[in-house]
C-alpha atoms as a PDB file:
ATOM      1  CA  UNK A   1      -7.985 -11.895  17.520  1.00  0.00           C
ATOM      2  CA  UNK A   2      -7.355  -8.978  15.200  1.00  0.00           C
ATOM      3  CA  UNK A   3      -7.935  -9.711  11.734  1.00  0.00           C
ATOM      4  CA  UNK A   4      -6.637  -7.318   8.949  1.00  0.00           C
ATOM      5  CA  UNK A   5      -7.689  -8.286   5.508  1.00  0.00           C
ATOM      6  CA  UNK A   6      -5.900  -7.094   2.233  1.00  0.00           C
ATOM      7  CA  UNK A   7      -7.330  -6.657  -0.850  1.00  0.00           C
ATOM      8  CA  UNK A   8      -5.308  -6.543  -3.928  1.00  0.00           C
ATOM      9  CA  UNK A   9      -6.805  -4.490  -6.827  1.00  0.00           C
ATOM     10  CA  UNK A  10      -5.375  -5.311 -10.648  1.00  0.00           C
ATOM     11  CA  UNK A  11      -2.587  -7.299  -8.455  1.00  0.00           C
ATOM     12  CA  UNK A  12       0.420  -9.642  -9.645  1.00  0.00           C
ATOM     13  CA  UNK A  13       1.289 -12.927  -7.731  1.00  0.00           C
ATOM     14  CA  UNK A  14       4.391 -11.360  -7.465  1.00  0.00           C
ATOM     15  CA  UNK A  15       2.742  -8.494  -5.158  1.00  0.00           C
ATOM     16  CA  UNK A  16       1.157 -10.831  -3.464  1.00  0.00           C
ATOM     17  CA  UNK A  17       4.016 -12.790  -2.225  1.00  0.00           C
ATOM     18  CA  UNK A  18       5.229  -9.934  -0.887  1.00  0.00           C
ATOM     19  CA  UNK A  19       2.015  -9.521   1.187  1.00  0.00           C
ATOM     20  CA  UNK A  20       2.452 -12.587   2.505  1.00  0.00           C
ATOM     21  CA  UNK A  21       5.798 -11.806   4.109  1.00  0.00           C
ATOM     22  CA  UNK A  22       3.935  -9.957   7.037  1.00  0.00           C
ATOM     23  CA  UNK A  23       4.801 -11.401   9.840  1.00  0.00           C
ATOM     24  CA  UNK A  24       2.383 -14.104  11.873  1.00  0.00           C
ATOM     25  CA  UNK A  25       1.964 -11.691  14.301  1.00  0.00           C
ATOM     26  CA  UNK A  26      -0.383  -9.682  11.845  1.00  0.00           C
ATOM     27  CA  UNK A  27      -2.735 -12.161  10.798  1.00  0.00           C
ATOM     28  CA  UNK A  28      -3.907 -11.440   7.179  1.00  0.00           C
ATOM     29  CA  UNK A  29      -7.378 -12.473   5.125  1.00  0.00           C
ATOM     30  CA  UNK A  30      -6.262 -12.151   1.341  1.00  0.00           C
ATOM     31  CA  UNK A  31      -9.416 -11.393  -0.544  1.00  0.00           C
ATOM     32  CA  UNK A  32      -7.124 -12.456  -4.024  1.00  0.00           C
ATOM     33  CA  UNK A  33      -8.077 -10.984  -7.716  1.00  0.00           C
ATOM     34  CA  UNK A  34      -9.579 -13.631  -9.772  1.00  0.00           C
ATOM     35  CA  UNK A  35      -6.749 -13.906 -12.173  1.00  0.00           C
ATOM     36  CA  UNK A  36      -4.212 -14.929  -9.774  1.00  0.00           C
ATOM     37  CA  UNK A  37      -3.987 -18.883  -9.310  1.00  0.00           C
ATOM     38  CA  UNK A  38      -5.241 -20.816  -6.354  1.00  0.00           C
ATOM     39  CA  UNK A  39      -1.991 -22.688  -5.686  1.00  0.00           C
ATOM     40  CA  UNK A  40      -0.557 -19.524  -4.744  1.00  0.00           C
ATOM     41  CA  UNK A  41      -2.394 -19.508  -1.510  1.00  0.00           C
ATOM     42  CA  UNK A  42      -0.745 -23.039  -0.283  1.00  0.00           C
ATOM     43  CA  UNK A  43       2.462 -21.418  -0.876  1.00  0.00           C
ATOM     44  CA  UNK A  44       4.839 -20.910   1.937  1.00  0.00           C
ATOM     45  CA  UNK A  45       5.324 -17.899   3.592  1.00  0.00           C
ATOM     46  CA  UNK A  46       9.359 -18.123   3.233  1.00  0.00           C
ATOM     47  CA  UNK A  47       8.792 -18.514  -0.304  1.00  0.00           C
ATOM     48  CA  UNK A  48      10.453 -15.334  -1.863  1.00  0.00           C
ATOM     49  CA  UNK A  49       9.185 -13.318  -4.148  1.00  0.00           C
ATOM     50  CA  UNK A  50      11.269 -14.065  -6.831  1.00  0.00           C
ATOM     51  CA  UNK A  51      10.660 -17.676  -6.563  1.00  0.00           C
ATOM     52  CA  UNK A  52       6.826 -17.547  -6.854  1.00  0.00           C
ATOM     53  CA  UNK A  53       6.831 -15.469  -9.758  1.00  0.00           C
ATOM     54  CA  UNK A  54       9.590 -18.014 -10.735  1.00  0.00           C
ATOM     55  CA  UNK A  55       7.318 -20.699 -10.639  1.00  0.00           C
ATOM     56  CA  UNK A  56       4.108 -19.228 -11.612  1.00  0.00           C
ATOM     57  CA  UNK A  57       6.029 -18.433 -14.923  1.00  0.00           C
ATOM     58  CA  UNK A  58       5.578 -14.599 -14.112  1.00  0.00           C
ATOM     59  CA  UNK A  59       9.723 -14.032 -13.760  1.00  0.00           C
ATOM     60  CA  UNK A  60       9.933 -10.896 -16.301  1.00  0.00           C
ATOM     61  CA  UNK A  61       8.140  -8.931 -13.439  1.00  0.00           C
ATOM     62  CA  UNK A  62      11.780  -9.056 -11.998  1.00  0.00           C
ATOM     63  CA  UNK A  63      13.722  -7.869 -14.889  1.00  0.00           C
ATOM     64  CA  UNK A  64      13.256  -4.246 -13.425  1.00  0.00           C
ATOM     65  CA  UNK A  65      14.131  -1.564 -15.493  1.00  0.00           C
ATOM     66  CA  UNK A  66      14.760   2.508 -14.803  1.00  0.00           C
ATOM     67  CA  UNK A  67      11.311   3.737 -13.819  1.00  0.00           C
ATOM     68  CA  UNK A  68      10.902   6.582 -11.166  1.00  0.00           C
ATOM     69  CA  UNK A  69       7.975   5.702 -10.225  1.00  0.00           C
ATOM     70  CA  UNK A  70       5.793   3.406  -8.525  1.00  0.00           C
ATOM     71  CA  UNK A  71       5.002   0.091  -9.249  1.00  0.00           C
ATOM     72  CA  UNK A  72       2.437  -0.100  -6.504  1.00  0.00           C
ATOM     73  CA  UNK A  73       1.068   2.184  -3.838  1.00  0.00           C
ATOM     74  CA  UNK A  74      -0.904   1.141  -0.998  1.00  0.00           C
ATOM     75  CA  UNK A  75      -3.698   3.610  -0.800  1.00  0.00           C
ATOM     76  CA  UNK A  76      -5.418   3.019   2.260  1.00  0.00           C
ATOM     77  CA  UNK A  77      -7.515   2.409   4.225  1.00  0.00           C
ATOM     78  CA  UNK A  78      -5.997   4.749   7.534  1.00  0.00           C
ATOM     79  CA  UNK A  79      -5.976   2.850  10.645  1.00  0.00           C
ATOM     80  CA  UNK A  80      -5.610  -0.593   9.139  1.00  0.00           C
ATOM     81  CA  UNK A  81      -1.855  -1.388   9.399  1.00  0.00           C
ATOM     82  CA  UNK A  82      -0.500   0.511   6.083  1.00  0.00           C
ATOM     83  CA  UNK A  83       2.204   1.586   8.131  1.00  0.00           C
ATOM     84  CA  UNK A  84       2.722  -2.085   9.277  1.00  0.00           C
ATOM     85  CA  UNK A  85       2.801  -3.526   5.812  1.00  0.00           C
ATOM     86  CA  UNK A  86       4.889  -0.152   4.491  1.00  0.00           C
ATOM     87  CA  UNK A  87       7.767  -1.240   7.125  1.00  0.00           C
ATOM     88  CA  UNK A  88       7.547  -4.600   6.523  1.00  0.00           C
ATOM     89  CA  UNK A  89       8.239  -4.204   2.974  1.00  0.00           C
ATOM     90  CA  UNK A  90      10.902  -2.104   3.478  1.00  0.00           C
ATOM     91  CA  UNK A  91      12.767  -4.694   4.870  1.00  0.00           C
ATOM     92  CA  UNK A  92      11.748  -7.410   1.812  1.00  0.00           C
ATOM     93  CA  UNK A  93      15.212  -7.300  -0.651  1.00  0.00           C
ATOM     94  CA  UNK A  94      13.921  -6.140  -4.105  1.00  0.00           C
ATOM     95  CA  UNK A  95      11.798  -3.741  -2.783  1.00  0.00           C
ATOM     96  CA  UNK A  96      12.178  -0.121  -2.137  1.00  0.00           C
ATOM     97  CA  UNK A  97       9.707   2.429  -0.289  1.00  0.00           C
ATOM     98  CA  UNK A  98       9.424   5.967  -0.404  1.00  0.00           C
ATOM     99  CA  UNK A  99      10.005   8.204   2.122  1.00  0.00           C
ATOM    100  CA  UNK A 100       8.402  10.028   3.109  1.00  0.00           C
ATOM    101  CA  UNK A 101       5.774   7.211   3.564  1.00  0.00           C
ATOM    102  CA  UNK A 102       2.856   9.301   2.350  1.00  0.00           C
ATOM    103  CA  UNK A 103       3.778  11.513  -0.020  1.00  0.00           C
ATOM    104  CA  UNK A 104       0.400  12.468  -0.853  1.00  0.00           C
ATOM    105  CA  UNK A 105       1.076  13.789  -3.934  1.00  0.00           C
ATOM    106  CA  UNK A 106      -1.497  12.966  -5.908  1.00  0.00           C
ATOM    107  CA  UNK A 107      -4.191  14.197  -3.166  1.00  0.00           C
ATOM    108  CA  UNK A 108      -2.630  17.061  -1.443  1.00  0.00           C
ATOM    109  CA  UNK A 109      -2.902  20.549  -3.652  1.00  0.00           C
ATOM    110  CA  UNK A 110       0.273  21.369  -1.950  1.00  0.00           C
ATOM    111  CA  UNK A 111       2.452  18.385  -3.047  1.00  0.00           C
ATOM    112  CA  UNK A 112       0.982  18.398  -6.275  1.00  0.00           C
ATOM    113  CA  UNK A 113       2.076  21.791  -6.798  1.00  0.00           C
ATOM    114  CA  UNK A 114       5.375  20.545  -6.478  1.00  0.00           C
ATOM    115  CA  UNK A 115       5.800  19.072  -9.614  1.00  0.00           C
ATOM    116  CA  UNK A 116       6.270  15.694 -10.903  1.00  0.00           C
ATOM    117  CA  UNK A 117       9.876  16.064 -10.698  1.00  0.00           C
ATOM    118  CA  UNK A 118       9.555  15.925  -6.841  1.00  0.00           C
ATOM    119  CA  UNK A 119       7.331  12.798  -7.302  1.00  0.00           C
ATOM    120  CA  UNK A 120       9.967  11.036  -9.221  1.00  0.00           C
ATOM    121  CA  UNK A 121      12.663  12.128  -6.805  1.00  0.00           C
ATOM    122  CA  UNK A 122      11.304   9.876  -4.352  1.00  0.00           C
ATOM    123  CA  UNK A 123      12.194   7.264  -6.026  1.00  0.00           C
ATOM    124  CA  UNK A 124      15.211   8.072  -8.434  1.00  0.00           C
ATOM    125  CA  UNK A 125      17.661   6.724  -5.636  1.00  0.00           C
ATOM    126  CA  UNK A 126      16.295   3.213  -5.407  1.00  0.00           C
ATOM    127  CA  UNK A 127      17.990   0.348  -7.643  1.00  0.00           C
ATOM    128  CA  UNK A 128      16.276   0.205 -10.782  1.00  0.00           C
ATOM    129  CA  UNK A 129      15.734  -3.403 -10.799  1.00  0.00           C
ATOM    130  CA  UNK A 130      13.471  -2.884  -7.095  1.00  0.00           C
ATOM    131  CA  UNK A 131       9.477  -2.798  -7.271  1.00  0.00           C
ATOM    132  CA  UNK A 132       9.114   0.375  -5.949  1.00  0.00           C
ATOM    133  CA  UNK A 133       6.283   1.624  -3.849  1.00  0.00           C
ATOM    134  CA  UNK A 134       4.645   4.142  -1.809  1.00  0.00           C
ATOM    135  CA  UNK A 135       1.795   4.421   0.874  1.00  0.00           C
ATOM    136  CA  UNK A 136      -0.780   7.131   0.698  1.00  0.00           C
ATOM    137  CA  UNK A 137      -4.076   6.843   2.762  1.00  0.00           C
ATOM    138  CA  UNK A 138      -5.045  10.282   1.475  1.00  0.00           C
ATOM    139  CA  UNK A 139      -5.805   8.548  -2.064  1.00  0.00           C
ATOM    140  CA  UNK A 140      -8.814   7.284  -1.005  1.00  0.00           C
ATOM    141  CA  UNK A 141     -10.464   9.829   0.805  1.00  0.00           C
ATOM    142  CA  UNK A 142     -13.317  11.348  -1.467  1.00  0.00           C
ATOM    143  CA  UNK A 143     -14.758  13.465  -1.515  1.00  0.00           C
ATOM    144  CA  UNK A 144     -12.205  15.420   0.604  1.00  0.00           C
ATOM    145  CA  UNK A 145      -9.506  15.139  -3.098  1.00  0.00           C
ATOM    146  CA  UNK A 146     -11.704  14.741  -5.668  1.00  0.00           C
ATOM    147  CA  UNK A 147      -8.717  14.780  -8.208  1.00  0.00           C
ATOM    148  CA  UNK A 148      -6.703  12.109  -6.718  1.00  0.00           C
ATOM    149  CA  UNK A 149      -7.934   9.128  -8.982  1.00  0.00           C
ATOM    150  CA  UNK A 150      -7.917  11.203 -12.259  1.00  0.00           C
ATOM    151  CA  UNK A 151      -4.307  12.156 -11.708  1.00  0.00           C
ATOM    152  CA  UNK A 152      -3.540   9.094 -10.435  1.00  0.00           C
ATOM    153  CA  UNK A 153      -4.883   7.041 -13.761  1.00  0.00           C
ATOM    154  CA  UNK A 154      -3.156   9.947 -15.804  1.00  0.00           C
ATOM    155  CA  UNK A 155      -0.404   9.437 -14.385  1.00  0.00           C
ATOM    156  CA  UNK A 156       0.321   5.785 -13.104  1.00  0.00           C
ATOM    157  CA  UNK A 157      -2.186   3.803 -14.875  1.00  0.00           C
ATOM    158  CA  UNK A 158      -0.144   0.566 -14.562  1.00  0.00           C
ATOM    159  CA  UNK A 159       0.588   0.565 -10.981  1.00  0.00           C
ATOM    160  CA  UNK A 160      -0.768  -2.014  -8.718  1.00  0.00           C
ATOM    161  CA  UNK A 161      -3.128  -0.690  -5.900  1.00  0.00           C
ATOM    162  CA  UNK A 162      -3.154  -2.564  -2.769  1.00  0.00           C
ATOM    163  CA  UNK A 163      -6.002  -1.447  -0.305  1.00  0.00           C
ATOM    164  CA  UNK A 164      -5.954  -2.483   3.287  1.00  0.00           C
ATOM    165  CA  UNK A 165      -9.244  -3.006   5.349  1.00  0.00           C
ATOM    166  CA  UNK A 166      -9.984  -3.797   9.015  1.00  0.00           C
ATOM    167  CA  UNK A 167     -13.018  -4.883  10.933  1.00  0.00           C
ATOM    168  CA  UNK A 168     -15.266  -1.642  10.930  1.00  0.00           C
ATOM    169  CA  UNK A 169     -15.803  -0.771  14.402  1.00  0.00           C
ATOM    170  CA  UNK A 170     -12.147  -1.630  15.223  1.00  0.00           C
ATOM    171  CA  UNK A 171     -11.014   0.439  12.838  1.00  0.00           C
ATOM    172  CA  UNK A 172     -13.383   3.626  13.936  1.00  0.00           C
ATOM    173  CA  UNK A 173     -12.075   3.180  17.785  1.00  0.00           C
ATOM    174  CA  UNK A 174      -8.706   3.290  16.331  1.00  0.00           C
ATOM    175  CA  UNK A 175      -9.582   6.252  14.213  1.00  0.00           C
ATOM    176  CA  UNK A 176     -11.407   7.764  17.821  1.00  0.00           C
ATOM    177  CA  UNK A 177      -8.592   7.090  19.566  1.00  0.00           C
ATOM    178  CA  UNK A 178      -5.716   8.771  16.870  1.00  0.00           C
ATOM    179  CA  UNK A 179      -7.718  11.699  16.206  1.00  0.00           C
ATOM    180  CA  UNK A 180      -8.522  12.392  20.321  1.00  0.00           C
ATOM    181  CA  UNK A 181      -4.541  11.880  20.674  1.00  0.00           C
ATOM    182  CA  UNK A 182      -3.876  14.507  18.057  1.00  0.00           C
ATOM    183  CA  UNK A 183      -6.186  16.693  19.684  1.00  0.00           C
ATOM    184  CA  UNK A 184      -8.641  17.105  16.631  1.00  0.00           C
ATOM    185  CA  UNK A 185     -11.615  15.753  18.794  1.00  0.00           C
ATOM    186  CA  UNK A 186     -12.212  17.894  21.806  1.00  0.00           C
ATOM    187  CA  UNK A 187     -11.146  16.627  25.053  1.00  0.00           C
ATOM    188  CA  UNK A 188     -14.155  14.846  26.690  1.00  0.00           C
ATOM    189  CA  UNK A 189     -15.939  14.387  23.323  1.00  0.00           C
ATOM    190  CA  UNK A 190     -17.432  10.503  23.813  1.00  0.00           C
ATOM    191  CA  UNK A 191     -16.719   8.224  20.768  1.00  0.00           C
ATOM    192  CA  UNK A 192     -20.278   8.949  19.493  1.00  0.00           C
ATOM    193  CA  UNK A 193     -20.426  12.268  19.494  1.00  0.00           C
ATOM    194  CA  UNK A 194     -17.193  12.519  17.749  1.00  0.00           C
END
């Protein structure tokens, strides 16, 4: 059985609730920051958000307000169900996504260049009382953007960071696999040569 295990960096219970609305089929270690309480974990998983943060005495996290930006991104890892958990919590009420899923903005010299108006445009649509969020593997790949964590602390230094991991080898087939499918490896090019 596949095991995908989420690890939730300078996270809020109310976050984490909405972690725990992936569905069974994804089956989901929680490796939990130390401030967040143990009783969350016997919670059910049909508990809303709202309602945890209710009863953990945390409700002001859903008094929203008129921020275009982020109040979380999921920043990796790539091939460990980001785009799983990204749909999923598209469909959780209170919560909007960005699309484009990865904007990259903060890694990609290109999107950068585009401003911080275009940033914020991702999100200016969604109701301002939503947690917003976006998913952007390419924030965690250094040395490849070496600027992505300065900008993003410069820029978003209350956002939550959510980083998804999967069993190692698992995770490099998957990687194998995706980058012989997009024709980056050569055809024929074994797994360990690649």
């Amino acid at each position: 059985e596949e095991t995908t295990t989420v690890v939730l960096l300078k996270c809020q219970v109310t976050l984490l609730s909405l972690v725990l609305w992936t569905p069974r089929a994804h089956r989901c270690e929680l490796v939990l920051d130390d401030r967040i309480p143990d009783r969350i974990t016997s919670w059910s998983l049909w508990r809303g958000p709202e309602r945890v943060a209710r009863h953990l005495g945390l409700a002001e996290a859903f008094d929203g307000g008129s921020s275009m930006m982020p109040d979380f991104i999921i920043i990796g890892a790539m091939k460990c169900a980001t785009s799983t958990l990204h749909d999923q919590l598209v469909q959780v009420p209170g919560v909007s996504m960005s699309d484009p899923k990865e904007p990259n903005f903060f890694s990609d010299e290109s999107n950068w260049a585009k401003g911080m108006g275009w940033y914020q445009s991702l999100f200016a649509s969604m109701p301002p009382s939503d947690l917003k969020g976006e998913s952007s593997t390419h924030y965690t790949k250094l040395p490849t953007y070496p600027a992505c964590a300065q900008r993003l602390h410069e820029h978003l230094p209350e956002a939550k960071l959510i980083y998804v991991m999967r069993d190692p080898v698992d995770r490099i087939v998957s990687q194998y696999i995706h980058e012989w499918s997009q024709r980056v490896i050569p055809k024929g090019c074994s797994i360990d040569d690649a």
